[in-house]
C-alpha atoms as a PDB file:
ATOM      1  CA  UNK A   1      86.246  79.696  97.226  1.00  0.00           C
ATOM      2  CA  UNK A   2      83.976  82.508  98.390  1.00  0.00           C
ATOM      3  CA  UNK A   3      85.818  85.751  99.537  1.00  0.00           C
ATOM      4  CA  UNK A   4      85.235  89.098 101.535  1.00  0.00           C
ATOM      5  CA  UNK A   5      87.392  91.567 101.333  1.00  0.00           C
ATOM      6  CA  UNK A   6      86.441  94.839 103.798  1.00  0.00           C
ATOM      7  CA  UNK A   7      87.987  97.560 102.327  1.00  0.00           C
ATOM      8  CA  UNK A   8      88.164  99.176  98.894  1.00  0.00           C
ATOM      9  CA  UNK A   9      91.298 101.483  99.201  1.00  0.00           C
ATOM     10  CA  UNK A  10      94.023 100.608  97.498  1.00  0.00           C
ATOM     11  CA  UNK A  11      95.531  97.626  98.957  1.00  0.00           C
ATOM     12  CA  UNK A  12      91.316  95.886  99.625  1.00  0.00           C
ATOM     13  CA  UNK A  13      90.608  96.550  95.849  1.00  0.00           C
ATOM     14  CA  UNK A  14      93.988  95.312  94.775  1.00  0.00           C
ATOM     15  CA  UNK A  15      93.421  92.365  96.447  1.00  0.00           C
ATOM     16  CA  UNK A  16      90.014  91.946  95.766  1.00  0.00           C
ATOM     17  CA  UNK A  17      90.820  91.751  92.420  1.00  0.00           C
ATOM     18  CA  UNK A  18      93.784  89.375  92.246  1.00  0.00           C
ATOM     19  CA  UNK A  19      92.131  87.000  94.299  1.00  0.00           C
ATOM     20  CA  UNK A  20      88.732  87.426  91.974  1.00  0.00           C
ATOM     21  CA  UNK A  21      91.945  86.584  88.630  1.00  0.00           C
ATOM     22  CA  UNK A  22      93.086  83.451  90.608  1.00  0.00           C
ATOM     23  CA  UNK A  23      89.538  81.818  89.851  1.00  0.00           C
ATOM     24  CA  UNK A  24      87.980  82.762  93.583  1.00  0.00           C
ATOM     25  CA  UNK A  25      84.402  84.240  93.978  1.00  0.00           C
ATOM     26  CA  UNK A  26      85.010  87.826  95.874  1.00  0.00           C
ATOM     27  CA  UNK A  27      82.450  90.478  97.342  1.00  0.00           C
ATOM     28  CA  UNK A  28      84.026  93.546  98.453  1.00  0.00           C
ATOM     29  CA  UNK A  29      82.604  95.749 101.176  1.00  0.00           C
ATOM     30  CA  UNK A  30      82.649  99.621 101.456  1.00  0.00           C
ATOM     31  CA  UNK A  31      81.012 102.032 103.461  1.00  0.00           C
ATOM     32  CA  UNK A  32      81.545 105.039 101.055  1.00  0.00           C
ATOM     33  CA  UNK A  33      78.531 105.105  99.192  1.00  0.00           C
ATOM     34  CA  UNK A  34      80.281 107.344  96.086  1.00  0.00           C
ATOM     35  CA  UNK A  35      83.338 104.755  96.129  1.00  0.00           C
ATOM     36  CA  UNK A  36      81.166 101.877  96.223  1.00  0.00           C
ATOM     37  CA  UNK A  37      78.444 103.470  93.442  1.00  0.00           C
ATOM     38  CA  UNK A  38      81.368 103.956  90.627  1.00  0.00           C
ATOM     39  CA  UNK A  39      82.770 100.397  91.733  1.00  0.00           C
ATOM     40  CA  UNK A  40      79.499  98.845  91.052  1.00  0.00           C
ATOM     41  CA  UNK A  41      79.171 100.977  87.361  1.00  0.00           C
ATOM     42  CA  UNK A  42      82.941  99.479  86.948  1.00  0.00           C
ATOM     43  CA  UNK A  43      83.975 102.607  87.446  1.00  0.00           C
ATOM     44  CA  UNK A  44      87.815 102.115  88.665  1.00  0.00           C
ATOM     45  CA  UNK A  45      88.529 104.367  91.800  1.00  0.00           C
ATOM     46  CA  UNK A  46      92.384 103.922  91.971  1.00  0.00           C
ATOM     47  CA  UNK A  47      95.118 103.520  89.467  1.00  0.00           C
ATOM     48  CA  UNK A  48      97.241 100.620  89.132  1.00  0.00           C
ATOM     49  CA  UNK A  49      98.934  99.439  86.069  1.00  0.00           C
ATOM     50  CA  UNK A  50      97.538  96.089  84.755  1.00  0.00           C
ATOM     51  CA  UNK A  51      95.059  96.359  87.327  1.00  0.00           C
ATOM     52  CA  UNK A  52      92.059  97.725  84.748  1.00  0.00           C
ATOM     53  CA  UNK A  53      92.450  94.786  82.668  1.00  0.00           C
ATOM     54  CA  UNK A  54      92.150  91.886  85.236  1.00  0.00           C
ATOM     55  CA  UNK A  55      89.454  94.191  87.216  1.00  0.00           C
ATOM     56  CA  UNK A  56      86.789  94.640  84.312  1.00  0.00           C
ATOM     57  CA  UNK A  57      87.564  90.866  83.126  1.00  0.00           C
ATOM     58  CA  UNK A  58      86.142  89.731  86.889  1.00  0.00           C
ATOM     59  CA  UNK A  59      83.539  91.633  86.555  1.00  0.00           C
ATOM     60  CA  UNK A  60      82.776  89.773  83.171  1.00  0.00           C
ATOM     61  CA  UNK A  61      83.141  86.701  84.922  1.00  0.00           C
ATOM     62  CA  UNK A  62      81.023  87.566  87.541  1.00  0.00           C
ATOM     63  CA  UNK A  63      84.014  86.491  90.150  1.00  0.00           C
ATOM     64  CA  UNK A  64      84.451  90.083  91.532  1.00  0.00           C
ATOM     65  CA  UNK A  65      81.127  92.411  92.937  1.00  0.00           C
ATOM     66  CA  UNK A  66      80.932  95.151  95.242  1.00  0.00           C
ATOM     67  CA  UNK A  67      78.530  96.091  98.486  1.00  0.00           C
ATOM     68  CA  UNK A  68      77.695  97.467 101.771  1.00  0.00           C
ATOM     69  CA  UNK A  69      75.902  94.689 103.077  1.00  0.00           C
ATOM     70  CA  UNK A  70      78.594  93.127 105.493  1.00  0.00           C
ATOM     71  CA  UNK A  71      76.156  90.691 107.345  1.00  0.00           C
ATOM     72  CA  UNK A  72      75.579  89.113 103.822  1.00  0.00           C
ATOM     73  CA  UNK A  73      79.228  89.303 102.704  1.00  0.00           C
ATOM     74  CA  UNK A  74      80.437  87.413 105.598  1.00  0.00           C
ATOM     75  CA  UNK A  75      77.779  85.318 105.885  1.00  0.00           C
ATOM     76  CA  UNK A  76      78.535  83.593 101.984  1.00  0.00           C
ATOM     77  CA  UNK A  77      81.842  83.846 102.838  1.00  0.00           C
ATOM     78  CA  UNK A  78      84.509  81.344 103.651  1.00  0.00           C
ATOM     79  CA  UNK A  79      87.450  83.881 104.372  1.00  0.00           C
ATOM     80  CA  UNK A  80      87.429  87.614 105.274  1.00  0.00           C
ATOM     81  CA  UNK A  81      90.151  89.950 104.704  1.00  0.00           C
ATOM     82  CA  UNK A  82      90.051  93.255 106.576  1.00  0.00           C
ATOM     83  CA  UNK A  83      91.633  95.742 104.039  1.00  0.00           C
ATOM     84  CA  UNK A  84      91.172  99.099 106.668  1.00  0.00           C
ATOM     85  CA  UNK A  85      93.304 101.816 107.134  1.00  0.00           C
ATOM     86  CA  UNK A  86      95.497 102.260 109.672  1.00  0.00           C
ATOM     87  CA  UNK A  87      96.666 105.573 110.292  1.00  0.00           C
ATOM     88  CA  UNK A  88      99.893 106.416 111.477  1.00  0.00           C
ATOM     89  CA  UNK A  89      99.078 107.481 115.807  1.00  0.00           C
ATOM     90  CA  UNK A  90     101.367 110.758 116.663  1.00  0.00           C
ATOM     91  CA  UNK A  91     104.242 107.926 118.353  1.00  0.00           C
ATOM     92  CA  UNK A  92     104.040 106.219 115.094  1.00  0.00           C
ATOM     93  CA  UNK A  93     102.196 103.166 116.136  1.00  0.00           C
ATOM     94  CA  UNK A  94      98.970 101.987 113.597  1.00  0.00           C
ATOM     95  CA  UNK A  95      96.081 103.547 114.366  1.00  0.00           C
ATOM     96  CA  UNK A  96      93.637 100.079 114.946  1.00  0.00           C
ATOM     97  CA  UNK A  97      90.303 101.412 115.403  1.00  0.00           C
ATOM     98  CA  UNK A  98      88.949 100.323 111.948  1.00  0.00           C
ATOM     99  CA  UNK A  99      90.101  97.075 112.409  1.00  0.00           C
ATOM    100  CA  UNK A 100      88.938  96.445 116.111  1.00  0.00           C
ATOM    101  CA  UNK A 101      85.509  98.642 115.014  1.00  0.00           C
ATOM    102  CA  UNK A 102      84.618  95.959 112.247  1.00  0.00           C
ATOM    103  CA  UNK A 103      86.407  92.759 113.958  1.00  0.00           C
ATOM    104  CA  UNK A 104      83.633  94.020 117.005  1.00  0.00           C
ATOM    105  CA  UNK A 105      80.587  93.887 114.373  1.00  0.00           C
ATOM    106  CA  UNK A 106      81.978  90.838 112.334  1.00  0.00           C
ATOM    107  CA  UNK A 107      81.856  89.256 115.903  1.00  0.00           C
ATOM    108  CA  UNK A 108      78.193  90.530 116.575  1.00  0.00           C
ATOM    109  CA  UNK A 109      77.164  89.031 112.882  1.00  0.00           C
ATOM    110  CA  UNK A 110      78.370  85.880 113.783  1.00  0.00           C
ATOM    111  CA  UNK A 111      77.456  85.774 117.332  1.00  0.00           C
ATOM    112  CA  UNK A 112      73.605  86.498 116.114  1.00  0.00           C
ATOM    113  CA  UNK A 113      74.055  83.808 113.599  1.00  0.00           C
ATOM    114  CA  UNK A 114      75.024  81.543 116.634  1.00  0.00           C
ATOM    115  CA  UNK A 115      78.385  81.320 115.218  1.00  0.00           C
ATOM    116  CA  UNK A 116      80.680  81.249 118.194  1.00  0.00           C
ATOM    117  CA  UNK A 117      83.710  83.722 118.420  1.00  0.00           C
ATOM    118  CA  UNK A 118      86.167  84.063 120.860  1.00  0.00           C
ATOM    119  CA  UNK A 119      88.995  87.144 121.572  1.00  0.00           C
END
C-alpha cells in the first residue's frame, strides 16, 4: 500500500518507518529543508532505540523516501497521515493550526485534481 506521512518529528518519522518495516511503500513530507536534506543522505534526525536499524533497512528496500513535494505525495498515495505538531494553547487545549493549515492545502490538491472533498 502506498503511504504519506506529513510530518518528520518524532512521532511522523516513527511512523513512517514502522509502516515502511510492515512491507508498505511510504513517502514522508517535510517542510524543513535541513531536516529533510540529512533524511534523504539517511542521516537519522531523532533518536529512538531500534529505530536506526529498521530505518536504514527501508531505505535499502526502497519502501521508505523522503520529500517536500506534497501534491505528488498525496497524489501516489492511498492513505495520508498528518504527523504535525500541536502545541499546547495557554488553556491547555492543542494548538490545530498545522493540521487545519495542511488539511486546507491537501483539500486544494485534491480539489484541483477534481477529487471532491467535503468538511
Amino acid at each position: 500500500m502506498n503511504l504519506a506521512v506529513i510530518g518528520t518529528g518524532y512521532v511522523g518519522l516513527v511512523s513512517g518507518t514502522c509502516f515502511a518495516e510492515m512491507g508498505n511503500q511510504v513517502i514522508c513530507v517535510d517542510n524543513n529543508p535541513d531536516k529533510l536534506k540529512k533524511l534523504q543522505k539517511a542521516d537519522m534526525t531523532i533518536y529512538e532505540p531500534g529505530l536506526d536499524t529498521i530505518f536504514y533497512r527501508n531505505i535499502a528496500k526502497n519502501r521508505l523516501s523522503f520529500t517536500n513535494d506534497l501534491k505528488g505525495a498525496i497524489l501516489n498515495s492511498e492513505i495520508i497521515f498528518l504527523c504535525l505538531p500541536t502545541p499546547q494553547e495557554e488553556d491547555g487545549s492543542a494548538d490545530l493550526k498545522y493540521v487545519f493549515g495542511i488539511a486546507e492545502e491537501i483539500g486544494k490538491i485534491l480539489t484541483k485534481q477534481g477529487i471532491r472533498t467535503t468538511r
